[in-house]
N, C-alpha and C. Protein backbone atom coordinates (compact mmCIF):
# COMPACT_ATOMS: atom_id res chain seq x y z
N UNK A 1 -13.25 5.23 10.78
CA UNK A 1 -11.86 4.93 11.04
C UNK A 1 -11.04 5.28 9.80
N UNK A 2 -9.78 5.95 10.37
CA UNK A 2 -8.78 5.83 8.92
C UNK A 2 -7.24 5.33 8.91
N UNK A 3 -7.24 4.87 7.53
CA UNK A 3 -5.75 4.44 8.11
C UNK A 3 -4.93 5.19 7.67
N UNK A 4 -3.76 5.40 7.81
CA UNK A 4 -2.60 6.14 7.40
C UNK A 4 -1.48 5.27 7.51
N UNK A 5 -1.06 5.47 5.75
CA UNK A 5 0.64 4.43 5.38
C UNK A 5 1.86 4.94 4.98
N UNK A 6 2.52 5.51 5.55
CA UNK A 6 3.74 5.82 4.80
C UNK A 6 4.66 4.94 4.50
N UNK A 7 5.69 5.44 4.25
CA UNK A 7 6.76 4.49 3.44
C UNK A 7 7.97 5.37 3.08
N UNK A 8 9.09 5.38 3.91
CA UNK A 8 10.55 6.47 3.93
C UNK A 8 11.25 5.39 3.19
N UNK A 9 12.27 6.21 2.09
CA UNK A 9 13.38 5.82 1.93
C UNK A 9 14.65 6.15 2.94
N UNK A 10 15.58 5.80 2.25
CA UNK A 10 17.11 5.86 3.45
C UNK A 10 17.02 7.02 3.81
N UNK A 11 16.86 8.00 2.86
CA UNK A 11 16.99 9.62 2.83
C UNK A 11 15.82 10.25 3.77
N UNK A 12 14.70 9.88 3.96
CA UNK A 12 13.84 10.09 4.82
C UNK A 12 12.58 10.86 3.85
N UNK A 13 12.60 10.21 2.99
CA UNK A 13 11.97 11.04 1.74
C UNK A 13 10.67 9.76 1.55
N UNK A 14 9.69 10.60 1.47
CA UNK A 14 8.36 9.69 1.44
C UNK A 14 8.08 9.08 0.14
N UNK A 15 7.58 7.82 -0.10
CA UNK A 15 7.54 6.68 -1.43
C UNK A 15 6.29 5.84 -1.50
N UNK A 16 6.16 6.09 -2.33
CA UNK A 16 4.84 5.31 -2.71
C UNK A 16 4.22 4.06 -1.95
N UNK A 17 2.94 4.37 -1.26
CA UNK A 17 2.78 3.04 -0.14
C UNK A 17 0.82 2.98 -0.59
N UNK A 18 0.91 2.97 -1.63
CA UNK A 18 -0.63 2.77 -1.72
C UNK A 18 -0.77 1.55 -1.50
N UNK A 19 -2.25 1.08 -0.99
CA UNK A 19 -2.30 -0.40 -0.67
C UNK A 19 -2.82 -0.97 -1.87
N UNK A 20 -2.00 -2.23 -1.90
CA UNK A 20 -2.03 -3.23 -2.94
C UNK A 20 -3.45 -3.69 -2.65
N UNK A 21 -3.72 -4.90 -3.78
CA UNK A 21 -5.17 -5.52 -3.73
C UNK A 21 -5.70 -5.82 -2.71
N UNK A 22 -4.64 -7.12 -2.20
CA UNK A 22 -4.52 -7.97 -1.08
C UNK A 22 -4.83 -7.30 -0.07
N UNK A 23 -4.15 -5.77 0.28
CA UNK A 23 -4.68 -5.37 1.44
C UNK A 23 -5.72 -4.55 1.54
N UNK A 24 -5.90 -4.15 0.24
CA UNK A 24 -7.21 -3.06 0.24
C UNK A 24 -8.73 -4.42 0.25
N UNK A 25 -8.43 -5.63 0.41
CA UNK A 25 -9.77 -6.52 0.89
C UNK A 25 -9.47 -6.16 2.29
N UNK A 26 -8.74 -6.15 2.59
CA UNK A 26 -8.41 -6.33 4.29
C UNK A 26 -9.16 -5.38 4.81
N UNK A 27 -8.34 -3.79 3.85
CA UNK A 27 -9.27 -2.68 4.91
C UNK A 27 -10.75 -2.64 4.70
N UNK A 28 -11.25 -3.17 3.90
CA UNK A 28 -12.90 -3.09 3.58
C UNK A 28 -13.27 -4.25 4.27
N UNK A 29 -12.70 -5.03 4.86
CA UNK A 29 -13.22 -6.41 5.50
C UNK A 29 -13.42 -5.24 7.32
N UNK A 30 -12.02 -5.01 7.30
CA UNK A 30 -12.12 -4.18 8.92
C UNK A 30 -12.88 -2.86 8.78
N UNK A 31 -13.82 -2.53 7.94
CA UNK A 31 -14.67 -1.49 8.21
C UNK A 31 -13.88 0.11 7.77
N UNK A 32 -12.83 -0.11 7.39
CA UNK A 32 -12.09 1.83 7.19
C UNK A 32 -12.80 2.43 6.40
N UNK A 33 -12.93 3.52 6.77
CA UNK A 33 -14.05 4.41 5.73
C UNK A 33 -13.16 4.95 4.82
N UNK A 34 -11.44 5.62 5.13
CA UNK A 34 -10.75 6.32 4.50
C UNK A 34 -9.42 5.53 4.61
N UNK A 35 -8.48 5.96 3.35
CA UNK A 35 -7.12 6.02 3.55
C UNK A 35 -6.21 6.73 3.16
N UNK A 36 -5.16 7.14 4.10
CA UNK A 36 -4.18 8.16 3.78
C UNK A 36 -2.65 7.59 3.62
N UNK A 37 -2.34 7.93 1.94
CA UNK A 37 -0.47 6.85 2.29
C UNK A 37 0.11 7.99 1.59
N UNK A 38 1.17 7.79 1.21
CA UNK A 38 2.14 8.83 0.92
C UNK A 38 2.41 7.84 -0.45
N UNK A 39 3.25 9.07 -1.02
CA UNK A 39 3.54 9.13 -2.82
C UNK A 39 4.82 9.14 -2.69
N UNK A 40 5.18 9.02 -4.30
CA UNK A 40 6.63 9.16 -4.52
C UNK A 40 7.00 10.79 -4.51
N UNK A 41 6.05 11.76 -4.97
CA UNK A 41 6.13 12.49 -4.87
C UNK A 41 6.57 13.57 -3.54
N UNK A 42 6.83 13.18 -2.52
CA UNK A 42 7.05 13.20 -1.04
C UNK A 42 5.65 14.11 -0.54
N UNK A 43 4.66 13.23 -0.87
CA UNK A 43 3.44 13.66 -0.18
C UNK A 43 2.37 12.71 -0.12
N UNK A 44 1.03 13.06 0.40
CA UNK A 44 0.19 12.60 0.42
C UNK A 44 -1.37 12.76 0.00
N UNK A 45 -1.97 11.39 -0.19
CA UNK A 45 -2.98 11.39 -1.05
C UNK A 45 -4.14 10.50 -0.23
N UNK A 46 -5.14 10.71 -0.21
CA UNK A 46 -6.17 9.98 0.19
C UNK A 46 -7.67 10.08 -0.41
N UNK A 47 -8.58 8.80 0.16
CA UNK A 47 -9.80 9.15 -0.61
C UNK A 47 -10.49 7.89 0.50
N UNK A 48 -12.13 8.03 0.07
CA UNK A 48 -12.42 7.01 0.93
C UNK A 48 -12.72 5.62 0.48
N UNK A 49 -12.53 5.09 1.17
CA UNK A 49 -12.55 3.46 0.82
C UNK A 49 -13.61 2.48 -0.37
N UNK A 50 -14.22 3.36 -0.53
CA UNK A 50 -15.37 2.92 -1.56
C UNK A 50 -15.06 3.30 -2.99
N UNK A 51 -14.14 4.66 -2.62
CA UNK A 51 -13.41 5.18 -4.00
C UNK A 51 -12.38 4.55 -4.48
N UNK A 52 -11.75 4.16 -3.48
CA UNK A 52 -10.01 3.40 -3.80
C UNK A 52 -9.98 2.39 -5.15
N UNK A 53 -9.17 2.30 -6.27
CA UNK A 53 -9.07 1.18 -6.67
C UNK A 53 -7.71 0.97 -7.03
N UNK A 54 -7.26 -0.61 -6.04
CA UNK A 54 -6.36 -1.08 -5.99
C UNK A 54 -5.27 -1.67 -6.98
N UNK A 55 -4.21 -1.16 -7.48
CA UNK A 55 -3.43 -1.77 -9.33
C UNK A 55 -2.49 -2.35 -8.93
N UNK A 56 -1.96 -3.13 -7.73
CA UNK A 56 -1.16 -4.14 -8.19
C UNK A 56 -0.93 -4.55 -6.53
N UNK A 57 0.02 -5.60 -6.80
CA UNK A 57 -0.28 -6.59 -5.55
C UNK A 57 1.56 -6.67 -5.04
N UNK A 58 1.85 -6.01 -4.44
CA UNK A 58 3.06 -5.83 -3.24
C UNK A 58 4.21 -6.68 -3.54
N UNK A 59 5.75 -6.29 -3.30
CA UNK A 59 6.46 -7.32 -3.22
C UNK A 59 6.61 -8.27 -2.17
N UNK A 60 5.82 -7.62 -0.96
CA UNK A 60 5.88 -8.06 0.36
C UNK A 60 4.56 -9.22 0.25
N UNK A 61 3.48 -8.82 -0.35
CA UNK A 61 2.49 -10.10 -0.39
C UNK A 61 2.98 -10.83 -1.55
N UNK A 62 3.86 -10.94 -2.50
CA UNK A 62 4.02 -11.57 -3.69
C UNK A 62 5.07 -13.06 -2.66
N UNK A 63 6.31 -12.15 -1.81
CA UNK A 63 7.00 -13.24 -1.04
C UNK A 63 5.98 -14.14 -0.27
N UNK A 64 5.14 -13.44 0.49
CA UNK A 64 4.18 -14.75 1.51
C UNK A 64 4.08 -15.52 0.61
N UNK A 65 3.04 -14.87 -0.42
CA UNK A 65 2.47 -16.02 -1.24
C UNK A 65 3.00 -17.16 -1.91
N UNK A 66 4.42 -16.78 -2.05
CA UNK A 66 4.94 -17.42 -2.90
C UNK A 66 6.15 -18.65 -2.30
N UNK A 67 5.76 -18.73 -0.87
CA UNK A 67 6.61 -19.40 0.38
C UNK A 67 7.84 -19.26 0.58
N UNK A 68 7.96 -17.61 0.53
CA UNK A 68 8.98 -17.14 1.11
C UNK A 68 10.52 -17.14 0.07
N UNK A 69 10.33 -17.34 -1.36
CA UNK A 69 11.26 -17.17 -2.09
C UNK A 69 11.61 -16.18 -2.50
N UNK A 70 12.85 -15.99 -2.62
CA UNK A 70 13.32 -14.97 -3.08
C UNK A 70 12.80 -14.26 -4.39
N UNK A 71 12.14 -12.88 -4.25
CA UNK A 71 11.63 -12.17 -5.65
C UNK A 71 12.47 -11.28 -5.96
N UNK A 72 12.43 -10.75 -7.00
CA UNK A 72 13.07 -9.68 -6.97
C UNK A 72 12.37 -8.32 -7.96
N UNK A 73 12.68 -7.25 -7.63
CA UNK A 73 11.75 -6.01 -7.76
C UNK A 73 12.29 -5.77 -9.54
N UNK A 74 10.97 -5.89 -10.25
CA UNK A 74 10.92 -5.84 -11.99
C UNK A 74 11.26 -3.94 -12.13
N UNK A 75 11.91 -3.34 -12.99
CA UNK A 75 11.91 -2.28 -13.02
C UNK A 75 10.90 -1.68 -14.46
């Protein structure tokens, strides 16, 4: 199985959607052999799941975790 992630800005221009920690347990829990996400670079990159290693953990899992407070993106 593989997954594939993109991630558009307004412009329709592809952005960095590698999976964070949190979800790269997920896809090794559901069996994916591969994954394919897109870059800032407006392209894409993949490798298989045994290769992947995951560097940081989402603003989108940082809100769950954090019960839904407002974060805001560090530059």
């Amino acid at each position: 199985m593989v997954l594939f992630v993109a991630r558009l800005d307004k412009m329709d221009n592809l952005k960095d959607s590698q999976p964070c920690s949190h979800c790269y347990k997920v896809i090794k829990k559901l069996g994916i052999k591969k994954i394919v996400y897109s870059t800032d670079q407006n392209n894409y990159d993949y490798c298989k799941t045994v290769d992947y290693e995951p560097s940081s953990i989402s603003l989108g899992y940082s809100y769950i975790r954090d019960g839904y407070k407002k974060i805001t993106k560090k530059n």
